[in-house]
Protein backbone atom coordinates (compact mmCIF):
# COMPACT_ATOMS: atom_id res chain seq x y z
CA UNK A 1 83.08 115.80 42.54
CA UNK A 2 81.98 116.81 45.88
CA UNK A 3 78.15 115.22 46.59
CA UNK A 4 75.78 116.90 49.07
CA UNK A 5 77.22 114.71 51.85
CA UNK A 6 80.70 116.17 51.44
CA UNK A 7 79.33 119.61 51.58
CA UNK A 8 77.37 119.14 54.56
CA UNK A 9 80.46 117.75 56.55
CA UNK A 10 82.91 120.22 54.86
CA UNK A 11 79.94 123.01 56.02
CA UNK A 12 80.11 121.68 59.41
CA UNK A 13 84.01 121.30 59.95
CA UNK A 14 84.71 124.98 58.80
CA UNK A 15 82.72 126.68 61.28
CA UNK A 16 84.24 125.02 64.39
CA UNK A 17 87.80 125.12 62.93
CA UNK A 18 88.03 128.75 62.31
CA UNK A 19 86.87 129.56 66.13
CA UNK A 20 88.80 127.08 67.87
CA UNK A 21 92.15 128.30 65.30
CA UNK A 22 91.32 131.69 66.40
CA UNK A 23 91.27 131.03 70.06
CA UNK A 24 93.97 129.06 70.35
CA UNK A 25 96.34 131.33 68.25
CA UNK A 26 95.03 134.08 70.87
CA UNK A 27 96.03 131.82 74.04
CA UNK A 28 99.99 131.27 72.45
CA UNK A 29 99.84 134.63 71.62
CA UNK A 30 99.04 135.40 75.29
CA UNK A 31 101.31 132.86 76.64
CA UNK A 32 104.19 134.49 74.57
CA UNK A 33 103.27 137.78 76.41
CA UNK A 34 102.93 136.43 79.82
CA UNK A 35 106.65 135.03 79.15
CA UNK A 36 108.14 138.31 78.11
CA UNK A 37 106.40 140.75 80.66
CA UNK A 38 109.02 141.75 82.38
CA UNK A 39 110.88 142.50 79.54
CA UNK A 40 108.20 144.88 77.65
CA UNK A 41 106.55 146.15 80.15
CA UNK A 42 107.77 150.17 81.26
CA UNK A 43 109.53 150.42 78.00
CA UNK A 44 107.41 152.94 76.46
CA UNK A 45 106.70 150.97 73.51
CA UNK A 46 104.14 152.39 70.64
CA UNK A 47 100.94 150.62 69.41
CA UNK A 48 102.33 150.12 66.12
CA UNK A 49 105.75 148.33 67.63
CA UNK A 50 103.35 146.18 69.48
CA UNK A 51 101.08 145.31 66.59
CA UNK A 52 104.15 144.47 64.91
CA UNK A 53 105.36 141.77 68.18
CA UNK A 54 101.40 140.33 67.88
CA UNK A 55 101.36 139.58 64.12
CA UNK A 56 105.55 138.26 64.35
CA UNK A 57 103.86 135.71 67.34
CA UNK A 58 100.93 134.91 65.78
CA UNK A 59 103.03 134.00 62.87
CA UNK A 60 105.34 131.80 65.02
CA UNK A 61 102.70 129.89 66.73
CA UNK A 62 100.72 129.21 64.21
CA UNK A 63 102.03 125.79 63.41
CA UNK A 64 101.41 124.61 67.06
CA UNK A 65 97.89 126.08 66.90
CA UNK A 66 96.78 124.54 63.09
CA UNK A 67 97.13 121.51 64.96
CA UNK A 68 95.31 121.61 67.79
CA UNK A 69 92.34 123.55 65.40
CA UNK A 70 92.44 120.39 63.78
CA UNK A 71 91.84 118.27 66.25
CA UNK A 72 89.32 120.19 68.63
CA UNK A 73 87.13 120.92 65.67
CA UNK A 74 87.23 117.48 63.81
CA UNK A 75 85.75 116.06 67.42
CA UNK A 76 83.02 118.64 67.76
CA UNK A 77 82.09 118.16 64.01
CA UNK A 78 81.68 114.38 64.36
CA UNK A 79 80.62 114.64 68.03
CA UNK A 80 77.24 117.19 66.97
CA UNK A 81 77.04 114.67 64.16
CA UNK A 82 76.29 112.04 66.07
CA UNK A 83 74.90 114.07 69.03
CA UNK A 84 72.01 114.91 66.59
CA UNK A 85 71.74 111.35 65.35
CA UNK A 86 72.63 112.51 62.03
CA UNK A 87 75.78 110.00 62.24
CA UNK A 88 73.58 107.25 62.78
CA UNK A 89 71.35 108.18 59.40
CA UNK A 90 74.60 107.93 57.44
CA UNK A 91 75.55 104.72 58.86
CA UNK A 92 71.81 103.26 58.11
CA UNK A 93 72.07 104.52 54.42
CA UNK A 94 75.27 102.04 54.25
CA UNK A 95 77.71 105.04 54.33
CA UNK A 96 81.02 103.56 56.42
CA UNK A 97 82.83 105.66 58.93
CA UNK A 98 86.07 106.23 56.14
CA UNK A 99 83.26 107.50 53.28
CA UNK A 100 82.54 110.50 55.50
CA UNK A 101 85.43 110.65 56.59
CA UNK A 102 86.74 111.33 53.03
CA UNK A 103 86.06 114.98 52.42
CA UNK A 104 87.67 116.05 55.90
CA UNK A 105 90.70 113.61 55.28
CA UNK A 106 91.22 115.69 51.94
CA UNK A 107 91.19 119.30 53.79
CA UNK A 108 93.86 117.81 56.70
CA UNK A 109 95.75 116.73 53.58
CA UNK A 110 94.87 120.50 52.38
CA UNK A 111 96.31 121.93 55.38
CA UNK A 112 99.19 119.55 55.88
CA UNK A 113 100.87 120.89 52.78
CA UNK A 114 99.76 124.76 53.35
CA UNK A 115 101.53 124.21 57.37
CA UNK A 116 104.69 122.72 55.67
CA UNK A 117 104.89 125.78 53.23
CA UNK A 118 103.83 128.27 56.20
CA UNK A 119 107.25 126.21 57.93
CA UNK A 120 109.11 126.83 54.72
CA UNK A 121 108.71 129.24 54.00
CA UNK A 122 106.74 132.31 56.12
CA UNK A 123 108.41 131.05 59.55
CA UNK A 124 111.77 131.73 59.10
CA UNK A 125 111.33 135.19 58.06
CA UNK A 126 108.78 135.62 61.64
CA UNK A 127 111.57 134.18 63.89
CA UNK A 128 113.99 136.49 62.27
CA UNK A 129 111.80 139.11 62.57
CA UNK A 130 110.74 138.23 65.93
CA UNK A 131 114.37 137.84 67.29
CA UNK A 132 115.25 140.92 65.78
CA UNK A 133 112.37 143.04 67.55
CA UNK A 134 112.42 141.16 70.81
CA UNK A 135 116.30 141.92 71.29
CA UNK A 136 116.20 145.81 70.58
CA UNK A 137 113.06 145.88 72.91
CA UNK A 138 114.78 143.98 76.13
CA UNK A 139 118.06 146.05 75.63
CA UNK A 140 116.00 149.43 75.31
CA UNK A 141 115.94 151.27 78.67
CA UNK A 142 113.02 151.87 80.23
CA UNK A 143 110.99 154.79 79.10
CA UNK A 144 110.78 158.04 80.73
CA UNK A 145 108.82 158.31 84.29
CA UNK A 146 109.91 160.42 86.78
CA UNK A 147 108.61 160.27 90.41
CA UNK A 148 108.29 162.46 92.99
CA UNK A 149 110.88 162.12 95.87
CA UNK A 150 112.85 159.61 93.96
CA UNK A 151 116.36 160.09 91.80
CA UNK A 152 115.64 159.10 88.10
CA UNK A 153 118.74 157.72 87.04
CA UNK A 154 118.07 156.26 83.86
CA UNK A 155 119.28 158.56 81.34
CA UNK A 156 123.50 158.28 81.47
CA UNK A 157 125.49 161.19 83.03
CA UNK A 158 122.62 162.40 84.87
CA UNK A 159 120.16 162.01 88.39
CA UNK A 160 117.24 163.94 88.82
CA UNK A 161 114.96 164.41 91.60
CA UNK A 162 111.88 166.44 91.72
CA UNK A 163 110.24 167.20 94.71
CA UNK A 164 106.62 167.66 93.70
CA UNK A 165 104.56 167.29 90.31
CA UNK A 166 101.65 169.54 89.07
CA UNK A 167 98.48 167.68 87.91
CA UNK A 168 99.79 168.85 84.55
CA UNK A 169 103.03 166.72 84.67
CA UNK A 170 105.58 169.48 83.72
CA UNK A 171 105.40 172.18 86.37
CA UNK A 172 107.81 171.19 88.85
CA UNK A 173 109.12 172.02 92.59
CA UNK A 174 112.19 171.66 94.65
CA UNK A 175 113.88 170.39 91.25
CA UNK A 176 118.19 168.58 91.71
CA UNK A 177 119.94 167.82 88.80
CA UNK A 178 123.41 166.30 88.73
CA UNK A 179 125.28 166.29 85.61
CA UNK A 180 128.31 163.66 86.09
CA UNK A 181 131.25 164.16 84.20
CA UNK A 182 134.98 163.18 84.29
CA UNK A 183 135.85 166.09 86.96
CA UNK A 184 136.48 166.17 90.66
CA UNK A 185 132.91 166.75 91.30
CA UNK A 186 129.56 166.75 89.71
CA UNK A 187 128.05 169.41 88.50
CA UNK A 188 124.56 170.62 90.25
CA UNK A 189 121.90 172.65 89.22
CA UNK A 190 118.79 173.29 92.00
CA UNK A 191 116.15 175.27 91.28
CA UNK A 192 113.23 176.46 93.32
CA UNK A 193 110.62 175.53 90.63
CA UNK A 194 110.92 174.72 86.84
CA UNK A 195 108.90 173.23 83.91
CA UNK A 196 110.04 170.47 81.99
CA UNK A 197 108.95 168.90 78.36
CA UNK A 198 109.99 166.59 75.86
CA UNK A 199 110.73 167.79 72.10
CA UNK A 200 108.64 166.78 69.18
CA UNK A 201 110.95 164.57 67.72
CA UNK A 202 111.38 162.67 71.47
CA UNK A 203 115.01 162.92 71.44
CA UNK A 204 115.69 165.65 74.09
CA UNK A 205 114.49 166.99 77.89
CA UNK A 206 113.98 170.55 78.44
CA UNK A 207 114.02 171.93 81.87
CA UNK A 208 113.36 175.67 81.96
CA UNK A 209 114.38 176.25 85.88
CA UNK A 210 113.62 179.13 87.48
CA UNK A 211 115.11 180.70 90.57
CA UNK A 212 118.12 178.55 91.11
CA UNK A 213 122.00 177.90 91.65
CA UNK A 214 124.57 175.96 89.83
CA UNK A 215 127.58 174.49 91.48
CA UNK A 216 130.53 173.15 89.45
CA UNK A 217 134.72 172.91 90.14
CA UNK A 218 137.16 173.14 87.48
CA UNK A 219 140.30 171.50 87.28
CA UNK A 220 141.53 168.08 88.02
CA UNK A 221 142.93 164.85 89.67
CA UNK A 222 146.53 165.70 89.16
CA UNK A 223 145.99 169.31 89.81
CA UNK A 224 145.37 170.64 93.46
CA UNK A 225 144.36 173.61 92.74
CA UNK A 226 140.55 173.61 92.17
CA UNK A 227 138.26 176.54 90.91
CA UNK A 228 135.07 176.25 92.72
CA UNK A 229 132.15 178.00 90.93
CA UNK A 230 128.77 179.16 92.10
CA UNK A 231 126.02 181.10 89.69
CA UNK A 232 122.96 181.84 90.49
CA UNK A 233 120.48 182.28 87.80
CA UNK A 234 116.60 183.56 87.72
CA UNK A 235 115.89 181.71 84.92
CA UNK A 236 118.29 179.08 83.10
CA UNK A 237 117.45 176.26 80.12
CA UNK A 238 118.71 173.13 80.62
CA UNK A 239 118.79 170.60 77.53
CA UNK A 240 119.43 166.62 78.46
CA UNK A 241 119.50 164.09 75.33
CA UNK A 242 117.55 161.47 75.62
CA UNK A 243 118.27 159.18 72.59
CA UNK A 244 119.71 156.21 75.03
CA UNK A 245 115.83 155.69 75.87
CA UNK A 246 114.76 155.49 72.17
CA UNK A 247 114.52 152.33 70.67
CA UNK A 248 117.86 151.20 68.19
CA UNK A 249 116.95 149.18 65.33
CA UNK A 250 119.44 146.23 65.10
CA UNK A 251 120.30 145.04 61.26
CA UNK A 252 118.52 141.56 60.94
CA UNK A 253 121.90 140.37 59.54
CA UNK A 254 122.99 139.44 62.93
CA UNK A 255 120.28 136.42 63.24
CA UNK A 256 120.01 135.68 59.76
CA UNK A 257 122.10 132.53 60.77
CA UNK A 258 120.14 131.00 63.04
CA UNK A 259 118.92 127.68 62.63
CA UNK A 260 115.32 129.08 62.93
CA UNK A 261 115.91 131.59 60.40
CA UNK A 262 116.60 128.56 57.38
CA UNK A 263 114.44 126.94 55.12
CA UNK A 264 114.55 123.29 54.02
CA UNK A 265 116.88 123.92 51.47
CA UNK A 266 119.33 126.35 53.58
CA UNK A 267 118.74 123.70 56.67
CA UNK A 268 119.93 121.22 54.26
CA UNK A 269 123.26 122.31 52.64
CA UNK A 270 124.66 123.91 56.56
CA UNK A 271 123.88 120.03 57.83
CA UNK A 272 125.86 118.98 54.77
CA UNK A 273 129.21 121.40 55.74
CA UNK A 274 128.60 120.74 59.68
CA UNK A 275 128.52 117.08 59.19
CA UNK A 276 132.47 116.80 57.59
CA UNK A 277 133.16 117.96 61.53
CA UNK A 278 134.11 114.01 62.35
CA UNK A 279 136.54 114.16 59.66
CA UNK A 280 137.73 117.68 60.10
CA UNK A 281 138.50 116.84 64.05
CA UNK A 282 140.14 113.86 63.23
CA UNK A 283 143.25 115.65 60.99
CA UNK A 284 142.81 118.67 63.42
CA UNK A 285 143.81 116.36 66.49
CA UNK A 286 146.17 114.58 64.49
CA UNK A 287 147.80 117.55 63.29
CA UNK A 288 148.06 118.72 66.90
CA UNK A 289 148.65 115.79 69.27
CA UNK A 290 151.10 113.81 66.90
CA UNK A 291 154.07 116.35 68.00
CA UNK A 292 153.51 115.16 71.18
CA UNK A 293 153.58 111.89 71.04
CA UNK A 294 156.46 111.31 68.33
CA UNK A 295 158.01 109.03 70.80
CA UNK A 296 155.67 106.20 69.68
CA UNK A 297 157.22 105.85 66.59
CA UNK A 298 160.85 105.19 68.35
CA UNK A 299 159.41 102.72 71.04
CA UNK A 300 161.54 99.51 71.21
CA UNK A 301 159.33 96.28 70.48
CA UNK A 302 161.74 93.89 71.76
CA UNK A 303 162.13 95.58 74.61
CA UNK A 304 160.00 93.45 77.68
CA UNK A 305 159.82 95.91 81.13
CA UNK A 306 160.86 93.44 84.26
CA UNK A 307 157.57 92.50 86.30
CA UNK A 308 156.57 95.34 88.46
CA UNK A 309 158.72 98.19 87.29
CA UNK A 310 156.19 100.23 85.38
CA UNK A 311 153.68 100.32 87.70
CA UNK A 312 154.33 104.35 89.34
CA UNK A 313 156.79 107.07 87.64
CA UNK A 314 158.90 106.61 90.40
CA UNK A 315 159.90 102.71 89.72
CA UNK A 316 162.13 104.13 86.75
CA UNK A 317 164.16 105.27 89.25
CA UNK A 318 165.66 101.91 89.64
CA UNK A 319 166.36 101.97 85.48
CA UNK A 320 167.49 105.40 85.29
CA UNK A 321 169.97 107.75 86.91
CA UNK A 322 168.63 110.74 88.90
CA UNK A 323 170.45 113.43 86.61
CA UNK A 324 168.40 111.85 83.64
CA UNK A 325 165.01 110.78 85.80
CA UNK A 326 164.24 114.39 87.27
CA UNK A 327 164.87 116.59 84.03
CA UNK A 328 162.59 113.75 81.70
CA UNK A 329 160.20 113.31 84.15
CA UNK A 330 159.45 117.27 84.42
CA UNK A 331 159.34 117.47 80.72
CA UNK A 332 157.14 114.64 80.64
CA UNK A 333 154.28 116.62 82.56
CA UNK A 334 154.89 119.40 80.79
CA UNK A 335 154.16 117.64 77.86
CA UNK A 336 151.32 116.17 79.01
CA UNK A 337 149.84 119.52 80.48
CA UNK A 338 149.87 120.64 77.36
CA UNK A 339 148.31 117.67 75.65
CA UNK A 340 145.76 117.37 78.40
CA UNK A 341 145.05 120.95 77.65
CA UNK A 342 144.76 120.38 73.54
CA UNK A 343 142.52 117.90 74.07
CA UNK A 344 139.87 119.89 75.98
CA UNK A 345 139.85 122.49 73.95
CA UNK A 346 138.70 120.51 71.01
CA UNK A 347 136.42 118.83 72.95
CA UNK A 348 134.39 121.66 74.06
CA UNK A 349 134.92 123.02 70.09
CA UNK A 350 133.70 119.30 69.01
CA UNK A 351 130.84 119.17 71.45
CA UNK A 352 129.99 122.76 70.50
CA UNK A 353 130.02 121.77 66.77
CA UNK A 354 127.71 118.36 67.63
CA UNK A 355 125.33 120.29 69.47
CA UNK A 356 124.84 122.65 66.37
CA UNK A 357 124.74 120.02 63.91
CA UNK A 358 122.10 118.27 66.25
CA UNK A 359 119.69 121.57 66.80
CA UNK A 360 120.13 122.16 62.52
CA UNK A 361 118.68 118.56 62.26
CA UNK A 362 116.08 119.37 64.35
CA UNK A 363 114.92 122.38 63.15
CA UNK A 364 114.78 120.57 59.17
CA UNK A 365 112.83 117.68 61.20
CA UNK A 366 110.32 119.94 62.89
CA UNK A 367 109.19 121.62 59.98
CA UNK A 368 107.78 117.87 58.31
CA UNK A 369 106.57 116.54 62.00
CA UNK A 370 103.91 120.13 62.79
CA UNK A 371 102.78 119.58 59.14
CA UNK A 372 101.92 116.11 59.11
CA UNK A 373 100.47 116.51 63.18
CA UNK A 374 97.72 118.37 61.27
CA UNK A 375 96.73 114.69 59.32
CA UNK A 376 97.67 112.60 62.86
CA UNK A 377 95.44 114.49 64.59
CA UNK A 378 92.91 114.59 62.98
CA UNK A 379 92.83 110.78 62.20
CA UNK A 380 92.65 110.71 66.18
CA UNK A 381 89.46 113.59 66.55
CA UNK A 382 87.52 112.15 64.03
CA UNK A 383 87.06 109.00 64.96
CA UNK A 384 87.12 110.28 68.79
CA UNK A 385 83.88 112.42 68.23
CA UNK A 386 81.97 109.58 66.20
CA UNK A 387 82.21 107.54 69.39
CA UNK A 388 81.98 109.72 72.07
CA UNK A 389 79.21 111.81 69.97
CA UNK A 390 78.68 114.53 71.95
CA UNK A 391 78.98 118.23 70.23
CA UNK A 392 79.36 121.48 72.05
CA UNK A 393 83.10 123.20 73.32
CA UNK A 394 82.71 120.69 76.79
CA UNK A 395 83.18 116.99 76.45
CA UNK A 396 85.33 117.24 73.07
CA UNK A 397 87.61 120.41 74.72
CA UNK A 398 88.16 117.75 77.56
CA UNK A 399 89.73 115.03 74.99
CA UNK A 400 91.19 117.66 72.47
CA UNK A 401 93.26 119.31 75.42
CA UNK A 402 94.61 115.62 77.00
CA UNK A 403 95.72 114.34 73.49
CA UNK A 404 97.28 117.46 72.77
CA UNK A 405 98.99 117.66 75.89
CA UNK A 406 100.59 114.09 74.87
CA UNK A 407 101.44 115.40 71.43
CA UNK A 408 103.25 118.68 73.27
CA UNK A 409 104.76 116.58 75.95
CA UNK A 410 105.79 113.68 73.23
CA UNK A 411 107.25 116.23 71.31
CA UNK A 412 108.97 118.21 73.75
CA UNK A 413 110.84 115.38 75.27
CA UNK A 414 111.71 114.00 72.17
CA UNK A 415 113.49 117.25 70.46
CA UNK A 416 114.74 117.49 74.17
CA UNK A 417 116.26 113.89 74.12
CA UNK A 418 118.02 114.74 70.54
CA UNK A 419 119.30 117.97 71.99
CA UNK A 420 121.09 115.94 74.76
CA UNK A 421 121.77 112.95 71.72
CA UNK A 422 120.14 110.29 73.24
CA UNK A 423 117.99 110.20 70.73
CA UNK A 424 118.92 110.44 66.95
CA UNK A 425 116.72 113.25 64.87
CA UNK A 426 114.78 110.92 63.41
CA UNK A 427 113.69 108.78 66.36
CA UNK A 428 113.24 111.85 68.28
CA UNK A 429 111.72 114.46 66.39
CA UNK A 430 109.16 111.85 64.88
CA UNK A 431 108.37 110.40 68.30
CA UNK A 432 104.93 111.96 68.73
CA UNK A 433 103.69 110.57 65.32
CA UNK A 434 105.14 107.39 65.84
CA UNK A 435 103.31 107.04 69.21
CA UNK A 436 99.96 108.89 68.03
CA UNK A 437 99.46 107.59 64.77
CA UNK A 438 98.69 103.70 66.45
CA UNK A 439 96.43 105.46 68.74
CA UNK A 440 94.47 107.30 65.68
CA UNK A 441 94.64 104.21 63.58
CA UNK A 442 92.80 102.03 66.65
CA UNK A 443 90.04 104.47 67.25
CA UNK A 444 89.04 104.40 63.53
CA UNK A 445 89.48 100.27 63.96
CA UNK A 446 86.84 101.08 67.17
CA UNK A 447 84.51 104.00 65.66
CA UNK A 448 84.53 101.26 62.09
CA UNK A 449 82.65 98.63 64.98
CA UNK A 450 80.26 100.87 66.79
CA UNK A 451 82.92 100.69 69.82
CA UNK A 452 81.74 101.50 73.59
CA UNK A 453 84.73 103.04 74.44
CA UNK A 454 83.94 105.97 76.23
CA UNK A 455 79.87 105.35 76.88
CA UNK A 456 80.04 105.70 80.76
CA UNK A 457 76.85 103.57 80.86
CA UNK A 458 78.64 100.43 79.00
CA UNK A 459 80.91 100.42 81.58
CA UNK A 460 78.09 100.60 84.37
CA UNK A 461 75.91 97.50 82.83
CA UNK A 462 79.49 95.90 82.55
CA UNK A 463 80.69 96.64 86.34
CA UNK A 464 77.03 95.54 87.52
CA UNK A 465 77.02 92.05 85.92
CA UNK A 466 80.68 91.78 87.07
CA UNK A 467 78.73 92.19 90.40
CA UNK A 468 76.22 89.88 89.80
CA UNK A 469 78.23 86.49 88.71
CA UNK A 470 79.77 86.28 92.31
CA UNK A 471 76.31 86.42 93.59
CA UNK A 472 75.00 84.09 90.91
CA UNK A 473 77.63 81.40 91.78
């Protein structure tokens, strides 16, 4: 049962957590954006196709930003705590630092499990999404914007220059169109003025030109004799399709393989069929490099080379006859080209199998080490803000942003140093909690003794009687 004490810390956690999630979850989001400007930006997208990218990112991030909720908000919960001297009532009742503790330690607990199902189970399906949406986007064209003075070459088969714009956008002057086609020469079509809209279902451009000429030559390549064709119209139509610029929805089959795109159990049984690639490589190489070296099984054992004849090809000159040397010394090389050339091809296949194998691993790691960085954490804030005890979004901002800079950094090199294997998965992935979780377990050790860690003016008496026993002596 929860007592009034748990309620009041509970009461005080939830408040700060829920803003700094929020805000954080907004920066990644941003961060995503400012990554992928180029890419989105003149493409004409819709509100709703944009909502979609925001919630697929939110969704993404969100393990890196439960985090980092966790630990800004569990410092500015113990920090106001102790700010308001309300810490220092608890401690004179003969309440202990890991009592109070107690009620937030069950709701990282709460959170680690609901981040490792999020992982599980709700990320996959966001990167797949995500990938999905983010491909058809950077390979649509960009969206329809025509300048003055300038050829708009965008849509396929065509370039079109207008000379001026009306304020209205579709009354045009001084309009060139050329049509390009498999014939000796475009066609052209120039008009004096014109007026120019897009369909309601956005798949077509309409030109209705006015006062104009169109130029066009029949025949072709082979044929020298050319008919060269000239109407002029008052008023002539002009229909241009424009599906290339719409946006092509790609089947999320083709990522649905993706190591991002498994769960646990899905990560688990493609590690279990990528890691027979040791054995498979070995009868693949022995399958195709014993051919080539048969002649190991023939070599004479009793046979002792005399002292410095196998030292260069050509010293079996002296053994053999030129008229056997030249045509089994060329057939040597050749074999050995081709071996040579065996071999690298299953390394780079081997290598390319490895590195798969390694980034499944990771993936299966990462989804246990952002769960349980929700309980490190937090073992690191809370005891951070009892000492430091200052509330507010300054001083605990300050400490949440440098230790989860390490975490990030920690983390990053570590899944980097797997990637290249110098690291196994285990070491690597888990090398932020290994390193943090000493660090969280000695501030509770120093928050447990009333530590002076980070009291600036501890460190001030201490530097002036470091100053004064010189003096004294």
């Amino acid at each position: 049962m929860f007592k009034q004490l748990d309620k009041l810390i509970i009461k005080s956690f939830v408040g700060p957590f829920i803003a700094t999630f929020f805000i954080t979850l907004f920066v990644l989001v941003l961060q995503f954006f400012w990554l992928y400007i180029d890419d989105f930006v003149g493409k004409g997208l819709d509100m709703g196709t944009v909502g979609e990218v925001v919630v697929y990112v939110a969704a993404t991030v969100l393990p890196l930003a439960l985090p980092l909720a966790v630990l800004l908000s569990s410092i500015m919960t113990f920090g106001n705590l102790g700010e308001t001297f309300e810490l220092v009532a608890i401690k004179s009742a003969g309440i202990s630092l890991l009592r109070f503790m107690q009620p937030l330690l069950f709701v990282s607990l709460l959170l680690t499990g609901v981040a490792f199902l999020f992982n599980n189970n709700i990320i996959p399906v966001a990167n797949l999404k995500l990938n999905r949406l983010k491909y058809d986007i950077i390979n649509k064209k960009p969206a329809f914007d025509m300048r003055e003075g300038a050829f708009y070459t965008t849509l396929p088969g065509y370039a079109i220059k207008v000379g001026k714009k009306e304020k209205d956008d579709s009354t045009l002057r001084d309009v060139v169109i050329f049509e390009k086609d498999r014939s000796l020469q475009d066609n052209i079509i120039i008009a004096r003025s014109g007026i120019m809209r897009v369909s309601d279902d956005k798949r077509f451009l309409e030109f209705k030109l006015i006062d104009g000429w169109r130029y066009s030559e029949r025949g072709s390549r082979t044929n020298l004799n050319t008919e060269y064709i000239r109407l002029g119209f008052k008023e002539f139509k002009k229909v241009i399709d424009m599906s290339s610029l719409m946006m092509a929805k790609t089947d999320d089959s083709l990522f649905k393989d993706n190591y991002q795109m498994l769960s646990i159990r899905q990560l688990h049984k493609a590690i279990d069929s990528l890691q027979g690639i040791h054995t498979l490589f070995q009868k693949k190489v022995n399958t195709e490099i014993s051919p080539y070296l048969s002649f190991v099984k023939q070599v004479d054992t009793g046979w002792v080379a005399p002292a410095g004849t196998i030292t260069r090809p050509d010293s079996l000159k002296g053994i053999f006859p030129d008229s056997v040397f030249n045509p089994a010394n060329e057939r040597v090389l050749s074999q050995l080209s081709v071996l040579k050339s065996t071999m690298d091809i299953n390394k780079a296949d081997y290598e390319s199998r490895s590195k798969n194998l390694r980034f499944h691993e990771i993936a299966w790691h990462e989804k246990f080490t952002l769960s349980v960085a929700c309980l490190v954490l937090f073992l690191i804030g809370a005891p951070l803000g009892s000492i430091i005890r200052k509330g507010g979004i300054g001083t605990p901002l300050v400490f949440a942003v440098i230790f989860f800079v390490i975490f990030f950094l920690l983390n990053n090199f570590g899944k980097k140093l797997v990637k290249e294997a110098v690291m196994s998965p285990l070491s690597g992935m888990w090398l932020a909690t290994f390193v943090l979780l000493p660090i969280g377990l000695f501030l509770i050790y120093k928050a447990l003794h009333d530590s002076q860690l980070f009291n600036k003016e501890f460190y001030y008496r201490l530097f002036r009687l470091l100053r004064r026993k010189p003096a004294d002596r």
